[in-house]
PDB file of N, CA and C in Angstrom:
ATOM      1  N   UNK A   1     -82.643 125.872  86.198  1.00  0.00           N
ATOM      2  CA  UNK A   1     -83.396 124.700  86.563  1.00  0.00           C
ATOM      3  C   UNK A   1     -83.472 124.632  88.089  1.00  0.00           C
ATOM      4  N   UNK A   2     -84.687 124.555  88.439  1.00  0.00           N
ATOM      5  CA  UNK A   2     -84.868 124.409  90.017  1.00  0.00           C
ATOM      6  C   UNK A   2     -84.775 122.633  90.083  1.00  0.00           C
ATOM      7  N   UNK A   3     -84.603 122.517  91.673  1.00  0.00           N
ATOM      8  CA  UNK A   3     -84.611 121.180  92.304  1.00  0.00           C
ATOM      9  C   UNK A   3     -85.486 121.284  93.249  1.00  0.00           C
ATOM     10  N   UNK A   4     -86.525 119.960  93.457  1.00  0.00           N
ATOM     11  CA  UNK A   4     -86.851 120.247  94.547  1.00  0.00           C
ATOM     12  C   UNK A   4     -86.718 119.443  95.818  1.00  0.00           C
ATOM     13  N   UNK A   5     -86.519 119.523  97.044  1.00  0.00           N
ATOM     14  CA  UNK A   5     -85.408 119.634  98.038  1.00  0.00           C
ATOM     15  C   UNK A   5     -86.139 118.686  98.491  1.00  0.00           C
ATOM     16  N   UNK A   6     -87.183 118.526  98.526  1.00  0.00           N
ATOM     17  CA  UNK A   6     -88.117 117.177  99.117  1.00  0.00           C
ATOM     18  C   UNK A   6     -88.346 115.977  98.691  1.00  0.00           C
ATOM     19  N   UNK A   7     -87.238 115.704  98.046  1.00  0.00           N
ATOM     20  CA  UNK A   7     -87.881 114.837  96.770  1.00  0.00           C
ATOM     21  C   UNK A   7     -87.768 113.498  97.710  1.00  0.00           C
ATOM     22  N   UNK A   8     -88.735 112.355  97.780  1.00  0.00           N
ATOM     23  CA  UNK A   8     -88.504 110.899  98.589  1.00  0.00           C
ATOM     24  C   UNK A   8     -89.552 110.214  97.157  1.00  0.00           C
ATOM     25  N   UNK A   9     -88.919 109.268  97.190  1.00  0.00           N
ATOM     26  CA  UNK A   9     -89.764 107.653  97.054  1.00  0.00           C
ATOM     27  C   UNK A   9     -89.398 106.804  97.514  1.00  0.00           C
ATOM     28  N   UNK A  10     -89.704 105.310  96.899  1.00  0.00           N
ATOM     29  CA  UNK A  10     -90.050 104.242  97.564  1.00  0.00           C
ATOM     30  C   UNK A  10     -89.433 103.107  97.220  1.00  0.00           C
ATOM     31  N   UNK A  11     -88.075 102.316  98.033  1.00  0.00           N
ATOM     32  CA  UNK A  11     -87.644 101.481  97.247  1.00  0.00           C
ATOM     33  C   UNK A  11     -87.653  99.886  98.397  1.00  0.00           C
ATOM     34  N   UNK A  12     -87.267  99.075  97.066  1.00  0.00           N
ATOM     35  CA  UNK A  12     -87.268  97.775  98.179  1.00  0.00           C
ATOM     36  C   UNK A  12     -86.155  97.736  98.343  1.00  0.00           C
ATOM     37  N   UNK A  13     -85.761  97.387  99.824  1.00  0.00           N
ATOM     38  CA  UNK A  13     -84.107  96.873  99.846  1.00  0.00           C
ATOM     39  C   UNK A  13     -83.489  95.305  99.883  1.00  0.00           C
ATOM     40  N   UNK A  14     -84.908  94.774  98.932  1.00  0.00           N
ATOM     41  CA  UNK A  14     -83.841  93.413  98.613  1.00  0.00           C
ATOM     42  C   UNK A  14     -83.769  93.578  96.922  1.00  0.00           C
ATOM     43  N   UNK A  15     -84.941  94.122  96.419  1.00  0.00           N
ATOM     44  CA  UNK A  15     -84.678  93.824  94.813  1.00  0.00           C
ATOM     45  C   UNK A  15     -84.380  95.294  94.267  1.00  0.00           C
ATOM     46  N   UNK A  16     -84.256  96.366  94.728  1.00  0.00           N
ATOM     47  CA  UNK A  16     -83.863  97.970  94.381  1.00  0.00           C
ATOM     48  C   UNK A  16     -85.127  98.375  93.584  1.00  0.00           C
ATOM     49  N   UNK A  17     -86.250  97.799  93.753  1.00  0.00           N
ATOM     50  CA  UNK A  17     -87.602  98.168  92.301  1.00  0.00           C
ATOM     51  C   UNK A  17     -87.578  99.902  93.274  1.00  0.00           C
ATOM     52  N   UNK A  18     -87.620 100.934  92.263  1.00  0.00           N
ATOM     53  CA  UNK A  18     -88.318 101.950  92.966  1.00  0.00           C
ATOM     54  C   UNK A  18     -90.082 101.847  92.878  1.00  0.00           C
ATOM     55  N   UNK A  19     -90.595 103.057  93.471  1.00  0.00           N
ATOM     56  CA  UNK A  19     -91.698 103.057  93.309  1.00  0.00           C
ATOM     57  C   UNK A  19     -92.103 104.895  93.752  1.00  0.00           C
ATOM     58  N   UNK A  20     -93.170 105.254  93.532  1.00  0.00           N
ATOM     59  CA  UNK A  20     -93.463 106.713  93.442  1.00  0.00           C
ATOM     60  C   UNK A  20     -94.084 106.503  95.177  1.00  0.00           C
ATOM     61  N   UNK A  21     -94.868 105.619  95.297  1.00  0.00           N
ATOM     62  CA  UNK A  21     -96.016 105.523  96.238  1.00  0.00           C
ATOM     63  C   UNK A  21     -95.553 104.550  97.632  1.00  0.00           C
ATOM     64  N   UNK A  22     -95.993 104.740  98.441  1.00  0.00           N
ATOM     65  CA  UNK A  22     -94.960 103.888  99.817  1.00  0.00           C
ATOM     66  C   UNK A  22     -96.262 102.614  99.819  1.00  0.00           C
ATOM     67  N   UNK A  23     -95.752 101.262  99.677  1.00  0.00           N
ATOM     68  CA  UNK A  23     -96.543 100.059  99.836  1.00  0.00           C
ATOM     69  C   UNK A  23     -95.547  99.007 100.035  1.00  0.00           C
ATOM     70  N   UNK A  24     -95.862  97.939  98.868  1.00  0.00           N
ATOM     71  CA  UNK A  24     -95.261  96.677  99.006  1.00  0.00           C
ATOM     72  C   UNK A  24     -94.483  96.715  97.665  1.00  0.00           C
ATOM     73  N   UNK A  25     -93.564  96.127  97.561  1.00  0.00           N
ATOM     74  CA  UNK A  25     -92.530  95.689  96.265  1.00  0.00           C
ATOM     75  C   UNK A  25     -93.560  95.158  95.180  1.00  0.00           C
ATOM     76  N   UNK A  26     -93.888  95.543  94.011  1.00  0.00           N
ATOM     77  CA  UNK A  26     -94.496  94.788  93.367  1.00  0.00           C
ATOM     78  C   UNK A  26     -94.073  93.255  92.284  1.00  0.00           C
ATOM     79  N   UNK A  27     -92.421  93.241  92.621  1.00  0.00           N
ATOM     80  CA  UNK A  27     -92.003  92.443  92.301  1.00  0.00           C
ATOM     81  C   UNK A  27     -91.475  90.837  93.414  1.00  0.00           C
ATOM     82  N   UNK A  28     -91.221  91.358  94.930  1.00  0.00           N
ATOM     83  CA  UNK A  28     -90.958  90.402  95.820  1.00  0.00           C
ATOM     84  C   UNK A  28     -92.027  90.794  97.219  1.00  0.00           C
ATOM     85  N   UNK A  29     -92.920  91.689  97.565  1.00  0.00           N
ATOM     86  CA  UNK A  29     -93.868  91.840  97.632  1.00  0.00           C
ATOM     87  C   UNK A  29     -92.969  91.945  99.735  1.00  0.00           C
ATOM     88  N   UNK A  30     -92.156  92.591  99.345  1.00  0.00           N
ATOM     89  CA  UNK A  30     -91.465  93.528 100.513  1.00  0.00           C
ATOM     90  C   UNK A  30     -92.151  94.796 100.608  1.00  0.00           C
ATOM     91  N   UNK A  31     -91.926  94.910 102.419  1.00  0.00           N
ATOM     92  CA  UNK A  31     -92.168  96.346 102.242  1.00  0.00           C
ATOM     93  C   UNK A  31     -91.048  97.568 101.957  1.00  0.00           C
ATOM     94  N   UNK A  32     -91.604  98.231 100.927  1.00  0.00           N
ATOM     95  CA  UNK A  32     -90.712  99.629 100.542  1.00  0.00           C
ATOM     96  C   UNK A  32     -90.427 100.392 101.914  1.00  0.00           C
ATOM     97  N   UNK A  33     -88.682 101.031 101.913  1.00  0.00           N
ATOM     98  CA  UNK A  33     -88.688 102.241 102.481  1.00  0.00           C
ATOM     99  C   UNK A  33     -88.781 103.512 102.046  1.00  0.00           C
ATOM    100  N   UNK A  34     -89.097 104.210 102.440  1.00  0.00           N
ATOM    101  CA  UNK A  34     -88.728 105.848 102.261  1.00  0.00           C
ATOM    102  C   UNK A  34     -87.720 106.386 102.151  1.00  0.00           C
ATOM    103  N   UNK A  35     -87.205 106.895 101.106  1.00  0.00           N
ATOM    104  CA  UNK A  35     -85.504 107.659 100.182  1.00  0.00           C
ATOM    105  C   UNK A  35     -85.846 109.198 100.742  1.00  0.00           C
ATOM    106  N   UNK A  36     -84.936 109.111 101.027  1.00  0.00           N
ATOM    107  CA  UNK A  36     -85.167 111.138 100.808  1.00  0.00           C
ATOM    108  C   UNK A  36     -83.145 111.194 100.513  1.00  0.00           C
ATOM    109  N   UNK A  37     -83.164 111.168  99.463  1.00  0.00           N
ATOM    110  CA  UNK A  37     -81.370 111.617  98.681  1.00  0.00           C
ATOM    111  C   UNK A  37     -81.005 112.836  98.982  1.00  0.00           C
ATOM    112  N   UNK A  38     -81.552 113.680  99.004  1.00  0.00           N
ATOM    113  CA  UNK A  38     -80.823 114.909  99.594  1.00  0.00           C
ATOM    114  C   UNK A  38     -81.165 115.868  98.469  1.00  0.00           C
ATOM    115  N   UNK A  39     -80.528 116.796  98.708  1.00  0.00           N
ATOM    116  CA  UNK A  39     -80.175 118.088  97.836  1.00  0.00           C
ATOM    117  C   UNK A  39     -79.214 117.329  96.842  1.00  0.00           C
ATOM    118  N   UNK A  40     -79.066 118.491  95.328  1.00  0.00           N
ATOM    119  CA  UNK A  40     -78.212 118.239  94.621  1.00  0.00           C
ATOM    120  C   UNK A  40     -76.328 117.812  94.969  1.00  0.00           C
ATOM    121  N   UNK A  41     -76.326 119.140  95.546  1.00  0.00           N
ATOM    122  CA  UNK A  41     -74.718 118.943  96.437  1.00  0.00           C
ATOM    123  C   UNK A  41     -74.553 117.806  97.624  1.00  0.00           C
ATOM    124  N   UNK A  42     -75.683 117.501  98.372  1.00  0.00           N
ATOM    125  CA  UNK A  42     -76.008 117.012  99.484  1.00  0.00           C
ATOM    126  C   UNK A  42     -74.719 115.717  99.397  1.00  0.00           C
ATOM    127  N   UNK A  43     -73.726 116.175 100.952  1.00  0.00           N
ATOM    128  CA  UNK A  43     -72.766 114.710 100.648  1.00  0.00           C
ATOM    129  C   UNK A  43     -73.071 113.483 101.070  1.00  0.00           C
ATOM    130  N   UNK A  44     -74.413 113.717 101.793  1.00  0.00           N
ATOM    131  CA  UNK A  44     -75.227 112.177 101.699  1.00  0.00           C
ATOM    132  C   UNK A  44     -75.027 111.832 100.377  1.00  0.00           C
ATOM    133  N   UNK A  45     -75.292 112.123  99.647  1.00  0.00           N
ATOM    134  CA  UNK A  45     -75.514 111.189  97.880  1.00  0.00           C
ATOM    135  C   UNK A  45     -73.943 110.738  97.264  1.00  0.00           C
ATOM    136  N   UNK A  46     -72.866 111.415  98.100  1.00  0.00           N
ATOM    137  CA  UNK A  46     -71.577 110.692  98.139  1.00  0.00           C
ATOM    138  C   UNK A  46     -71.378 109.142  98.305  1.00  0.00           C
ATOM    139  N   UNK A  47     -69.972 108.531  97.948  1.00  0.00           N
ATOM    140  CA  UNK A  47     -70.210 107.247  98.692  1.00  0.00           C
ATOM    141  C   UNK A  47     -69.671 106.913  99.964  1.00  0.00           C
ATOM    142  N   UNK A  48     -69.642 106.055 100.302  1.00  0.00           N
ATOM    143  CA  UNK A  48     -68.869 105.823 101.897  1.00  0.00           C
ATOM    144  C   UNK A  48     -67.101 105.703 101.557  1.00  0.00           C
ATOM    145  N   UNK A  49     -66.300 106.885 101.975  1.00  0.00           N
ATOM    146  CA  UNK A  49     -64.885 107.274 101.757  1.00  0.00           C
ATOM    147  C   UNK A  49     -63.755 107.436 102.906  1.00  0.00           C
ATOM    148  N   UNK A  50     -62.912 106.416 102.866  1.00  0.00           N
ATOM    149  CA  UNK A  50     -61.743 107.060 104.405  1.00  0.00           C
ATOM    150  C   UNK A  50     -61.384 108.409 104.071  1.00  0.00           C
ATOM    151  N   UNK A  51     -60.048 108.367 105.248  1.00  0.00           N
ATOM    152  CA  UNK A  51     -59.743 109.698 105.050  1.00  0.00           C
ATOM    153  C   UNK A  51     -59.037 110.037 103.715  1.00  0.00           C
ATOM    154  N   UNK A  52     -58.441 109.031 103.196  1.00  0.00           N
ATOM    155  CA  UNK A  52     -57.216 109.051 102.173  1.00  0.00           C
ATOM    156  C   UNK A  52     -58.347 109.245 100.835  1.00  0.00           C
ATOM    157  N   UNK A  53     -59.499 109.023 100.788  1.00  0.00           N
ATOM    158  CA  UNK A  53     -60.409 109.323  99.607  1.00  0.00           C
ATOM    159  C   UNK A  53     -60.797 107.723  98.975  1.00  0.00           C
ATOM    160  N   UNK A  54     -60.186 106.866  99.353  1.00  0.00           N
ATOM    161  CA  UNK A  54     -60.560 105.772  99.153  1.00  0.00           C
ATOM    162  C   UNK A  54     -62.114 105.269  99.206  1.00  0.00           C
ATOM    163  N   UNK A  55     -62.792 104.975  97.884  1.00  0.00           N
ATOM    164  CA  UNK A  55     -64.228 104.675  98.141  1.00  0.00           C
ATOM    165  C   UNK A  55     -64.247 102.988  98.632  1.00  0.00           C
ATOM    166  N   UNK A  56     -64.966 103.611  99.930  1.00  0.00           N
ATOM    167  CA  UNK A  56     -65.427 101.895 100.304  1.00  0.00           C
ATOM    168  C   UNK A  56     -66.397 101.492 100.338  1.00  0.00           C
ATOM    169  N   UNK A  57     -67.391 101.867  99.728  1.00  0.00           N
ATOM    170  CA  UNK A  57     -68.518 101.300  99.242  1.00  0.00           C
ATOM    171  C   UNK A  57     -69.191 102.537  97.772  1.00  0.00           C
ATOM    172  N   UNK A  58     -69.961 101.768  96.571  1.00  0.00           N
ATOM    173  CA  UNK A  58     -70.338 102.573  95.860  1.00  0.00           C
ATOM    174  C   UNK A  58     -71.589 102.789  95.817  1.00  0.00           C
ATOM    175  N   UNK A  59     -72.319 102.441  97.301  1.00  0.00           N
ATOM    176  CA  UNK A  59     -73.652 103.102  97.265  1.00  0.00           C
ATOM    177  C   UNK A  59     -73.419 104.615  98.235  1.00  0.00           C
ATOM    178  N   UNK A  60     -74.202 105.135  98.030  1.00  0.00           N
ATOM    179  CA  UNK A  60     -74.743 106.485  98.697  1.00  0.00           C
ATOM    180  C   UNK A  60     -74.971 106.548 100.183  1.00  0.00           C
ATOM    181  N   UNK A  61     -74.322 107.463 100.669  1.00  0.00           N
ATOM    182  CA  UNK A  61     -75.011 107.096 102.121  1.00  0.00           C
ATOM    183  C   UNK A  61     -75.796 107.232 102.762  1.00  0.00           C
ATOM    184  N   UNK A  62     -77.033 107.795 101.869  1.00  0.00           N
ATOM    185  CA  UNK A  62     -78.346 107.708 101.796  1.00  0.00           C
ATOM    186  C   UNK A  62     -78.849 106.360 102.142  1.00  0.00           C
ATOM    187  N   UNK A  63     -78.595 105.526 101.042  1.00  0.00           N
ATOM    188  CA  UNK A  63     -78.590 104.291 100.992  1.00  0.00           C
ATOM    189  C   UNK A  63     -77.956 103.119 102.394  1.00  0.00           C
ATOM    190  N   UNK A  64     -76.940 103.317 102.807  1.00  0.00           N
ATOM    191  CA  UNK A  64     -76.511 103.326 103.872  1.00  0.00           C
ATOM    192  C   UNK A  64     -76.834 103.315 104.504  1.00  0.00           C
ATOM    193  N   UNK A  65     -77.419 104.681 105.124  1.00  0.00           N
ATOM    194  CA  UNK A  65     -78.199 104.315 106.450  1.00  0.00           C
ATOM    195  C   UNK A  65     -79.428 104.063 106.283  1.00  0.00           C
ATOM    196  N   UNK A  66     -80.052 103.373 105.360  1.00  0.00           N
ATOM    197  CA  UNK A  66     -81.113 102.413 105.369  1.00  0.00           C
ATOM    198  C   UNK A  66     -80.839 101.052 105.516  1.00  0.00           C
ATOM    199  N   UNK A  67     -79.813 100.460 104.731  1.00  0.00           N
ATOM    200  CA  UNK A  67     -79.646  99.328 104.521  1.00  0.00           C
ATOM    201  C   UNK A  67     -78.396  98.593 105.336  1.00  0.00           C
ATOM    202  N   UNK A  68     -77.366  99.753 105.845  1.00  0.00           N
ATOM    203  CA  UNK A  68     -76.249  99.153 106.464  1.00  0.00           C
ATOM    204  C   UNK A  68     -75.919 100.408 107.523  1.00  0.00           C
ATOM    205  N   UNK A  69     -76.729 100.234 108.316  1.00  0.00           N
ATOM    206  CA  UNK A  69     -76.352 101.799 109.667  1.00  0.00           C
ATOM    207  C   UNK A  69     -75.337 101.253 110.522  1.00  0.00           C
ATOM    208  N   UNK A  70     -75.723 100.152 111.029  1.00  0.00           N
ATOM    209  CA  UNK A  70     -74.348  99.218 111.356  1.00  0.00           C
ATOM    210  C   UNK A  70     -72.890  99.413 110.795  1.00  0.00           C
ATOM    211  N   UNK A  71     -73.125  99.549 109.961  1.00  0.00           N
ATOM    212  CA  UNK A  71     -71.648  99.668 109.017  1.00  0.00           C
ATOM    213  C   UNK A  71     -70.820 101.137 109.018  1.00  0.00           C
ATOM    214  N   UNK A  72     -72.090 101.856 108.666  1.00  0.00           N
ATOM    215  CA  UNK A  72     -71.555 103.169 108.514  1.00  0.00           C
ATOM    216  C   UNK A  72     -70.935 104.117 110.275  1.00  0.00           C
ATOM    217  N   UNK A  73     -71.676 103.250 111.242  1.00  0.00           N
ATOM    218  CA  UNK A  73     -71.652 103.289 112.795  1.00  0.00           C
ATOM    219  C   UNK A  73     -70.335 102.843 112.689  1.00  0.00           C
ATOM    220  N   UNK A  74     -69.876 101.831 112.740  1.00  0.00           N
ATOM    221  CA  UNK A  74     -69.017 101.182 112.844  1.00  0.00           C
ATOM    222  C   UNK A  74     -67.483 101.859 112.075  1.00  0.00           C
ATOM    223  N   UNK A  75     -67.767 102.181 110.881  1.00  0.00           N
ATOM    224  CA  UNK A  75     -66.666 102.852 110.037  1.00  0.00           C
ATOM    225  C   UNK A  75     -66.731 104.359 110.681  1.00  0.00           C
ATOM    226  N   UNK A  76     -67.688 104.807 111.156  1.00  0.00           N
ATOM    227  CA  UNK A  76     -67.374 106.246 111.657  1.00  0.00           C
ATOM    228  C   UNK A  76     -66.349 106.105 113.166  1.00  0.00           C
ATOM    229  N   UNK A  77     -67.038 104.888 113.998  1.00  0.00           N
ATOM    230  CA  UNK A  77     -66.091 104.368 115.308  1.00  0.00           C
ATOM    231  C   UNK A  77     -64.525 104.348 114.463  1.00  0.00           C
ATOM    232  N   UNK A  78     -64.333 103.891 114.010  1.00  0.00           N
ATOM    233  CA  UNK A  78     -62.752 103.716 113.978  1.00  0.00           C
ATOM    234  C   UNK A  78     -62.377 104.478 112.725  1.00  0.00           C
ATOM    235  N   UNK A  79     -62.683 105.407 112.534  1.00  0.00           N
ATOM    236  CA  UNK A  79     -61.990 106.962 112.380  1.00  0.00           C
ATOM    237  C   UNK A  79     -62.280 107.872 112.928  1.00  0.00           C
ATOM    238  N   UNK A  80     -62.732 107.926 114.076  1.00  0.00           N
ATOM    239  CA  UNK A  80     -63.059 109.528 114.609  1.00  0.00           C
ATOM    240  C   UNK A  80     -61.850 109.580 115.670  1.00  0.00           C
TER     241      UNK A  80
END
């Protein structure tokens, strides 16, 4: 089975509706961003983890740095 490596759509980041096509939410009538998840292995599609393996958040960090770059900025500052 192939993957293919480009794969993006279109989601809202207040109500999660996906969508195939980049516009407006058809449910809260936001504008969609652009996903691109990665490759299969890709550890973007991981969740946000300290060093000890502890998950601290169970979205993707795909997701992440759309919706919380602040955060993930911030959690990378005080472990590096």
């Amino acid at each position: 089975m192939t993957h293919d490596l480009s794969i993006e759509f279109f989601m809202c980041p207040r109500c999660l509706v996906a969508q195939i096509k980049a516009g407006t939410c058809p449910e809260c009538n936001v504008e969609l961003i652009t996903c691109h998840p990665g490759a299969e292995n890709d550890p973007c599609r991981r969740p946000l983890m300290n060093a000890e393996g502890q998950v601290l958040s169970r979205a993707p960090l795909w997701w992440l740095a759309h919706s919380a770059s602040s955060l993930v900025a911030q959690f990378e500052d005080n472990h590096s």
